[in-house]
PDB file of N, CA and C in Angstrom:
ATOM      1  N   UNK A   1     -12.373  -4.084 -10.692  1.00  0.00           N
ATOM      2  CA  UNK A   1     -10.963  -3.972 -10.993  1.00  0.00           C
ATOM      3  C   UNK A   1     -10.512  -5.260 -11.686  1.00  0.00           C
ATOM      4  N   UNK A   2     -10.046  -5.285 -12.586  1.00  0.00           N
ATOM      5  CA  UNK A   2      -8.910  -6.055 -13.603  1.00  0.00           C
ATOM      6  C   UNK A   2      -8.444  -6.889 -12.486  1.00  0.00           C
ATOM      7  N   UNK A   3      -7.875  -8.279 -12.793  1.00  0.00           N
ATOM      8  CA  UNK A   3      -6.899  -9.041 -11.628  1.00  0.00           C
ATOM      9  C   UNK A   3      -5.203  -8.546 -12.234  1.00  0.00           C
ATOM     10  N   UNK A   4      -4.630  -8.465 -11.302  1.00  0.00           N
ATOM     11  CA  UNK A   4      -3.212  -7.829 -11.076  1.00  0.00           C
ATOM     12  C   UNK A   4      -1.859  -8.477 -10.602  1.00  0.00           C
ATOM     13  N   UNK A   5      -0.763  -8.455 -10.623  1.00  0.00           N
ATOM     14  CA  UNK A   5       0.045  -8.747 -10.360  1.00  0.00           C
ATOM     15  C   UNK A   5       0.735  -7.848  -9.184  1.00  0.00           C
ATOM     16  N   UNK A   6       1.056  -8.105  -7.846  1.00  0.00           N
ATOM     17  CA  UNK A   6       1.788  -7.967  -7.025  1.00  0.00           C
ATOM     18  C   UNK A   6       2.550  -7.825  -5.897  1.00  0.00           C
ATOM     19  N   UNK A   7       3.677  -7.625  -5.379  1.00  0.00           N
ATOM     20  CA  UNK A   7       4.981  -8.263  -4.897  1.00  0.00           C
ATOM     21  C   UNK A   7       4.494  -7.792  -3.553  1.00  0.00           C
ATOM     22  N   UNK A   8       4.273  -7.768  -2.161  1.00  0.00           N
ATOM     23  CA  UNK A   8       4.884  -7.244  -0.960  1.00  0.00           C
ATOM     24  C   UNK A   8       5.552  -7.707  -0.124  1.00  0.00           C
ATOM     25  N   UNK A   9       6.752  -7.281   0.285  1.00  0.00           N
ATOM     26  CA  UNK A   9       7.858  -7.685   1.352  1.00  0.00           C
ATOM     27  C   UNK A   9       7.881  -6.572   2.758  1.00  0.00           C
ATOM     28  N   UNK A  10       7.764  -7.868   3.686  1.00  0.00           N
ATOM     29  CA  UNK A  10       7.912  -7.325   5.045  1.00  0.00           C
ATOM     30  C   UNK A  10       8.635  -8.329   6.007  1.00  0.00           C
ATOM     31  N   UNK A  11       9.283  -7.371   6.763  1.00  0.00           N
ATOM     32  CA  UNK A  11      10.308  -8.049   7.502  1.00  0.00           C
ATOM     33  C   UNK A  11      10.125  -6.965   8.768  1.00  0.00           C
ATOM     34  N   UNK A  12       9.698  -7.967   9.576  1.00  0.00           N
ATOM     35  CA  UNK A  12       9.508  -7.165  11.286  1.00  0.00           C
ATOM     36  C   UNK A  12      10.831  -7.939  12.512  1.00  0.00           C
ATOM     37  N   UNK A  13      11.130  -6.852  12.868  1.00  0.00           N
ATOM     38  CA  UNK A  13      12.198  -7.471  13.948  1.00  0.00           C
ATOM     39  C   UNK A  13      11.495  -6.856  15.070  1.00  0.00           C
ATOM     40  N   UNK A  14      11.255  -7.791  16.307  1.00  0.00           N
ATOM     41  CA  UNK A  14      11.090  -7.265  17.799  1.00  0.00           C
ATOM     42  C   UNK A  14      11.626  -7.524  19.199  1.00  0.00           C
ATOM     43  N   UNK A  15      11.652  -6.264  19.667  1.00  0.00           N
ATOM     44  CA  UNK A  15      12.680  -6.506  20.852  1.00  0.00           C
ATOM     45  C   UNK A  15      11.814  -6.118  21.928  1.00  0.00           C
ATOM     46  N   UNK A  16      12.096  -6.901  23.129  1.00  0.00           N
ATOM     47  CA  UNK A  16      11.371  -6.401  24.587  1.00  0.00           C
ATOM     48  C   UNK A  16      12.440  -5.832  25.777  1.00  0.00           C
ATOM     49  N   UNK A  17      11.659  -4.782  26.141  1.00  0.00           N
ATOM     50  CA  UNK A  17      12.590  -3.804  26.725  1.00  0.00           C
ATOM     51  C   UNK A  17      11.736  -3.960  28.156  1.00  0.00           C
ATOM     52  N   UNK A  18      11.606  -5.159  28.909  1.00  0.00           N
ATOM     53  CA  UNK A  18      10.821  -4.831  30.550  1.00  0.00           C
ATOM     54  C   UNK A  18       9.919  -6.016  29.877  1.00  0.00           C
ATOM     55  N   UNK A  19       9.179  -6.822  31.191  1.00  0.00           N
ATOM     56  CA  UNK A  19       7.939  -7.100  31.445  1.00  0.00           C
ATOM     57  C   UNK A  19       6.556  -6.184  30.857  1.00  0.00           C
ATOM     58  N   UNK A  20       6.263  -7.169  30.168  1.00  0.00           N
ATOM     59  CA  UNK A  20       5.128  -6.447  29.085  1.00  0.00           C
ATOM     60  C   UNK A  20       5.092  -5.496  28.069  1.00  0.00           C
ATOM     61  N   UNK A  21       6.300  -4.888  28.050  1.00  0.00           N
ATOM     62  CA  UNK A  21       6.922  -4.391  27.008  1.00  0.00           C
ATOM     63  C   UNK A  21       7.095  -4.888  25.644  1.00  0.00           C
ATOM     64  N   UNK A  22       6.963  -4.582  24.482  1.00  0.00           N
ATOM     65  CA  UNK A  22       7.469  -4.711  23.679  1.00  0.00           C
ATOM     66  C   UNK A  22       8.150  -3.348  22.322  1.00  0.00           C
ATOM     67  N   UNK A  23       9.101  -3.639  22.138  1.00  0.00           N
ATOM     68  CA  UNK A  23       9.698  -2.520  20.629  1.00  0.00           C
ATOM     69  C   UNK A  23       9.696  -3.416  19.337  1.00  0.00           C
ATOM     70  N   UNK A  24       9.409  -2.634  18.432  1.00  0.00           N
ATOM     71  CA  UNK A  24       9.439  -3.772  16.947  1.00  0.00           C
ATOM     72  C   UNK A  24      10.085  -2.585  15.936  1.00  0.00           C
ATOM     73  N   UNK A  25      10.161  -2.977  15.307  1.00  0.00           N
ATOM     74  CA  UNK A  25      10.373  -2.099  13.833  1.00  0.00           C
ATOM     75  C   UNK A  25      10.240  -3.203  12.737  1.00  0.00           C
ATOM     76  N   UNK A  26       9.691  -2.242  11.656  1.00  0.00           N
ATOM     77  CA  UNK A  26       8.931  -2.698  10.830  1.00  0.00           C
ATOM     78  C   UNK A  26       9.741  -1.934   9.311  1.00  0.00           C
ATOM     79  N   UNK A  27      10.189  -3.264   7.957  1.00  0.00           N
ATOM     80  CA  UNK A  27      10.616  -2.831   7.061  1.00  0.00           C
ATOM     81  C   UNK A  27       9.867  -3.214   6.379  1.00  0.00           C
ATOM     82  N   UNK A  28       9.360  -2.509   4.953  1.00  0.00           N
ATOM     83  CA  UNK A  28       8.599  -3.240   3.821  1.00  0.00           C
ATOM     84  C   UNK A  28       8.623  -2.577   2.294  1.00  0.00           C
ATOM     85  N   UNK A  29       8.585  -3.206   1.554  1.00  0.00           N
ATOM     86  CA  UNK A  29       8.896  -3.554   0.218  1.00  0.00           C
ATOM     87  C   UNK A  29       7.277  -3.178  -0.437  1.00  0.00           C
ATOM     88  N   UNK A  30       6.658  -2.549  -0.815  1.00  0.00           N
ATOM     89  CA  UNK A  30       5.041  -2.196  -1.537  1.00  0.00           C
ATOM     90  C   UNK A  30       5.405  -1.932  -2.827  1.00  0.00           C
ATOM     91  N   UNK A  31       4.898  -3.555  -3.702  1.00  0.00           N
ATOM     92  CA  UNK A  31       4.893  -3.409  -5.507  1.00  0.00           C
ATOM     93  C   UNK A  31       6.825  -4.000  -6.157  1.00  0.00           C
ATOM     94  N   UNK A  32       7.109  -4.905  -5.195  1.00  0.00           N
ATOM     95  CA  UNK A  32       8.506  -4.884  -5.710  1.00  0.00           C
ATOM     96  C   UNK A  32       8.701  -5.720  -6.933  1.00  0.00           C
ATOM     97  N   UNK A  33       7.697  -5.868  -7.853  1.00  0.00           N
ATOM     98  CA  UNK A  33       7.472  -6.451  -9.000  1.00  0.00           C
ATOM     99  C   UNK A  33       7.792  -5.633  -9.994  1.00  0.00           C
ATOM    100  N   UNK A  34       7.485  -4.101  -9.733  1.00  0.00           N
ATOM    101  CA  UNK A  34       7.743  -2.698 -10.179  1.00  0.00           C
ATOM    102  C   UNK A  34       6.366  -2.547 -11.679  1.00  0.00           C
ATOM    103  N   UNK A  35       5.275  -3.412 -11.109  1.00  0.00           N
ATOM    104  CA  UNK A  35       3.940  -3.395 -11.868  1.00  0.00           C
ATOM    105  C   UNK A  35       3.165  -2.077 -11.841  1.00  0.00           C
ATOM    106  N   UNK A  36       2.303  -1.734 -12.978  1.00  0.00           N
ATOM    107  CA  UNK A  36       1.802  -0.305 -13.036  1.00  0.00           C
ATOM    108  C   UNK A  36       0.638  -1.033 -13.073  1.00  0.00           C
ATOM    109  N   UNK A  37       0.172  -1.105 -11.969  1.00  0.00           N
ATOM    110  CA  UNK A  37      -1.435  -1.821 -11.683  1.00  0.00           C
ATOM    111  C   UNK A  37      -2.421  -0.637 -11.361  1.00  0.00           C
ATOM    112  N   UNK A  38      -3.369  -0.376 -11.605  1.00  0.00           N
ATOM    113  CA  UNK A  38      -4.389   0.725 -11.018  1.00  0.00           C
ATOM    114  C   UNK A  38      -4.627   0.403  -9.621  1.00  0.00           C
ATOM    115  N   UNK A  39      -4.590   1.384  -8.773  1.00  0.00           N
ATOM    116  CA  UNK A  39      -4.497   1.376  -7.477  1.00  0.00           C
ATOM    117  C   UNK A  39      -6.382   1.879  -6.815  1.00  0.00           C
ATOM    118  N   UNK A  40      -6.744   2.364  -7.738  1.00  0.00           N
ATOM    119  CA  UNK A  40      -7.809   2.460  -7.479  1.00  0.00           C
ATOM    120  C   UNK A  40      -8.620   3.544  -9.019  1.00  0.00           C
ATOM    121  N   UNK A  41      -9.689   3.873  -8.987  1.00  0.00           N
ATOM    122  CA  UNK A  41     -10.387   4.411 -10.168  1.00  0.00           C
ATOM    123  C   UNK A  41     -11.436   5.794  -9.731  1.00  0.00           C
ATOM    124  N   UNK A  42     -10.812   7.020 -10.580  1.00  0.00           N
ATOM    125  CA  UNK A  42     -11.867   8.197 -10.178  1.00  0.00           C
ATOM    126  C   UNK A  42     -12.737   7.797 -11.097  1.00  0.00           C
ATOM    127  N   UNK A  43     -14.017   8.316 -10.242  1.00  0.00           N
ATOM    128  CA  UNK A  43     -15.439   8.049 -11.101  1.00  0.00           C
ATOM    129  C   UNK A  43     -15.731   9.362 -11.058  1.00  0.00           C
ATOM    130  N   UNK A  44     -16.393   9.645 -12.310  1.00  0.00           N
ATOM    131  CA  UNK A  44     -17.082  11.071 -13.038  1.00  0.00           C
ATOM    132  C   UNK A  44     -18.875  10.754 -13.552  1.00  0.00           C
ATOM    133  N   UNK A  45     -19.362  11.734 -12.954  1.00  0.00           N
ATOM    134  CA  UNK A  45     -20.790  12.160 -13.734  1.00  0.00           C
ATOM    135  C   UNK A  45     -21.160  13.179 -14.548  1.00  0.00           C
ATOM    136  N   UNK A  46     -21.404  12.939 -15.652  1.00  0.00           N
ATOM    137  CA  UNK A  46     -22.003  14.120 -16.421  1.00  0.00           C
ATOM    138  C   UNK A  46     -23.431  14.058 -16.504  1.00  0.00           C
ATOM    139  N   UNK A  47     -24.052  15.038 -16.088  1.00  0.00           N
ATOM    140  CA  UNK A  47     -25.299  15.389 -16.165  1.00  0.00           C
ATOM    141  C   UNK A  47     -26.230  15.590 -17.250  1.00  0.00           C
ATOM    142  N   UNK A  48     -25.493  15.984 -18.187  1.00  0.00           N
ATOM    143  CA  UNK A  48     -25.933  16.219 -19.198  1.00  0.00           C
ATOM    144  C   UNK A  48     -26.561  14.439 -20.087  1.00  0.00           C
ATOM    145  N   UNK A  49     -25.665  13.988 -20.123  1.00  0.00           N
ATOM    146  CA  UNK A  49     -25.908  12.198 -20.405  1.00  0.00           C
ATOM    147  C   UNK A  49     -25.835  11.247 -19.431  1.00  0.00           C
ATOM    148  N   UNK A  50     -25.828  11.861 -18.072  1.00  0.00           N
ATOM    149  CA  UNK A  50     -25.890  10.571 -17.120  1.00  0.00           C
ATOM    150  C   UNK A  50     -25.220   9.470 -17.312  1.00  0.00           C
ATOM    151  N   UNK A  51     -23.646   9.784 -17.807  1.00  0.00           N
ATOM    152  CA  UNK A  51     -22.735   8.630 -17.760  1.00  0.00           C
ATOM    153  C   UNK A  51     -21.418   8.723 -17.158  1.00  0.00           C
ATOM    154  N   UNK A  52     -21.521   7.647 -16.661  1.00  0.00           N
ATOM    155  CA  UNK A  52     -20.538   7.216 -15.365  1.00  0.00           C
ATOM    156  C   UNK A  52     -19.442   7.338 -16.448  1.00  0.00           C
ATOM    157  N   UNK A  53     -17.796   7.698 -15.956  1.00  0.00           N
ATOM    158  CA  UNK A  53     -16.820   7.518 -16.797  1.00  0.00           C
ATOM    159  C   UNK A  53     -15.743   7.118 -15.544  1.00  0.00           C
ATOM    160  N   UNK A  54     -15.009   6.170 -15.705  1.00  0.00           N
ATOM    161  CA  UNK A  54     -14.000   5.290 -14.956  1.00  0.00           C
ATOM    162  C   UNK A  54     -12.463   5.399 -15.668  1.00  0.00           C
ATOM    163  N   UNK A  55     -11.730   6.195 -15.013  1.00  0.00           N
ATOM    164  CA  UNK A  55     -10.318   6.181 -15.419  1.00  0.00           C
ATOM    165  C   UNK A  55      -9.318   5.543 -14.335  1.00  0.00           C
ATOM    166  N   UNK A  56      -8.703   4.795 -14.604  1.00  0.00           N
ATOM    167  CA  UNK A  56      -7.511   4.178 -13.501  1.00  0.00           C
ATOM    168  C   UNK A  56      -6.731   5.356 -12.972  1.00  0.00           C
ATOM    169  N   UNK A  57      -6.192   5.210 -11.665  1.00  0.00           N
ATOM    170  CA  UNK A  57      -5.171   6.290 -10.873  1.00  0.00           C
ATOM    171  C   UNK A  57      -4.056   4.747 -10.680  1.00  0.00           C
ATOM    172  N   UNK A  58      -2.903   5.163 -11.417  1.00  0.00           N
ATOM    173  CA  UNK A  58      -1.341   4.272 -10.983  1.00  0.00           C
ATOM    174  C   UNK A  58      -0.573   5.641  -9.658  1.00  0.00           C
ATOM    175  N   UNK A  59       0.127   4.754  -9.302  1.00  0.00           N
ATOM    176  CA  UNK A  59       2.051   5.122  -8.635  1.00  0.00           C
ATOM    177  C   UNK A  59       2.068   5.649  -9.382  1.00  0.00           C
ATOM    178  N   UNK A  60       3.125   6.926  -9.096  1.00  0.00           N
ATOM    179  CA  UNK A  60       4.067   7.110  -9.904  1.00  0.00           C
ATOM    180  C   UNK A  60       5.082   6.392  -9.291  1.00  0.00           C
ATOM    181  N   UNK A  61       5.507   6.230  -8.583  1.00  0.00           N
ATOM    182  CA  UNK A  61       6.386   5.532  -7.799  1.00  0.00           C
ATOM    183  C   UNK A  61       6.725   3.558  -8.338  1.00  0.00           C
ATOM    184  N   UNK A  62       7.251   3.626  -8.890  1.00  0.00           N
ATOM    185  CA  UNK A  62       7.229   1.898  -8.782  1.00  0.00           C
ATOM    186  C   UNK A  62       7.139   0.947  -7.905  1.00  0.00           C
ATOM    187  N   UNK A  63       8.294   0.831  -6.847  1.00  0.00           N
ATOM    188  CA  UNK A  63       8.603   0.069  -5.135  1.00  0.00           C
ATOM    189  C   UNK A  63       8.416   1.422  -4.372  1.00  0.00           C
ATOM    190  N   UNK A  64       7.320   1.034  -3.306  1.00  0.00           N
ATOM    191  CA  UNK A  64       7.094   2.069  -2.032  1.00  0.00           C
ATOM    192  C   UNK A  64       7.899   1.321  -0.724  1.00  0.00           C
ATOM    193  N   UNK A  65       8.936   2.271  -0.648  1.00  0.00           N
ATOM    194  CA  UNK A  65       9.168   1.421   0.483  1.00  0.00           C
ATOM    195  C   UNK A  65       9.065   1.994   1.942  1.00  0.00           C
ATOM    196  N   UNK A  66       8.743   1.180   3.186  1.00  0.00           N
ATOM    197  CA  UNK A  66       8.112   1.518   4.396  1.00  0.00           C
ATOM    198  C   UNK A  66       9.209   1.282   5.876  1.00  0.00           C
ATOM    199  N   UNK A  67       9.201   2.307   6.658  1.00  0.00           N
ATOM    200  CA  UNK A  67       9.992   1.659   7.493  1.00  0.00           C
ATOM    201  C   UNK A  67       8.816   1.990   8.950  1.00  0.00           C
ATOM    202  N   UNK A  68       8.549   1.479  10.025  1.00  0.00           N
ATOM    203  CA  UNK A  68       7.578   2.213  11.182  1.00  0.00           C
ATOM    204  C   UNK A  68       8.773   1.407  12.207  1.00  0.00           C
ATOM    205  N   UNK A  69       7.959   2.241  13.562  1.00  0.00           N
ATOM    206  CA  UNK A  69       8.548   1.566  14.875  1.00  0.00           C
ATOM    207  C   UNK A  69       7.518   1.388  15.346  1.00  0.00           C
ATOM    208  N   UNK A  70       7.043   0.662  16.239  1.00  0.00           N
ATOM    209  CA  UNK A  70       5.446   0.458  17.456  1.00  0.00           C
ATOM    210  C   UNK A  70       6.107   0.460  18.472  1.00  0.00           C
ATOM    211  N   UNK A  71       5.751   0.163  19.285  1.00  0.00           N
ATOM    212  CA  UNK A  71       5.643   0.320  20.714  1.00  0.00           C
ATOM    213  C   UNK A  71       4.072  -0.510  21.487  1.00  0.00           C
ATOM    214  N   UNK A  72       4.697  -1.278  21.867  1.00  0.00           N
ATOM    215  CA  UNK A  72       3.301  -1.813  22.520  1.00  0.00           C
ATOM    216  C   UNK A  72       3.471  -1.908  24.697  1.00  0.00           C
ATOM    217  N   UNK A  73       2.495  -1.741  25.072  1.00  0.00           N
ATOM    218  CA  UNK A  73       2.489  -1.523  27.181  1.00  0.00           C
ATOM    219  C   UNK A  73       1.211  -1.714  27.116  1.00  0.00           C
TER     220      UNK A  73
END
């Protein structure tokens, strides 16, 4: 892979609810540069000439953005 440009933002807040408890939630920001970087590459074989062919897969998406909760006991 090519070297690339980009952005990720995360911001976790956590709260404890009891002894050994914990709650969090989780916000995040994926690509906030809004870069069309290849995210990864399908590979193809043809049999006929035994050649590898490599095309990039982008986002369509520009910024992915993420929200989760955990829970940890």
């Amino acid at each position: 892979m090519p070297p690339y440009l980009r952005l990720d933002l995360s911001v976790n807040y956590s709260f404890n609810r009891g002894p050994g408890r914990e709650n969090g939630i989780n916000f995040s920001l994926y690509n906030v540069t809004c870069q069309q970087n290849p995210m990864m590459y399908r590979v193809k074989y043809k049999k006929n000439g035994g050649v590898f062919q490599f095309s990039p897969i982008r986002l369509k998406l520009t910024v992915l953005p993420s929200i989760s909760y955990y829970h940890k006991f």
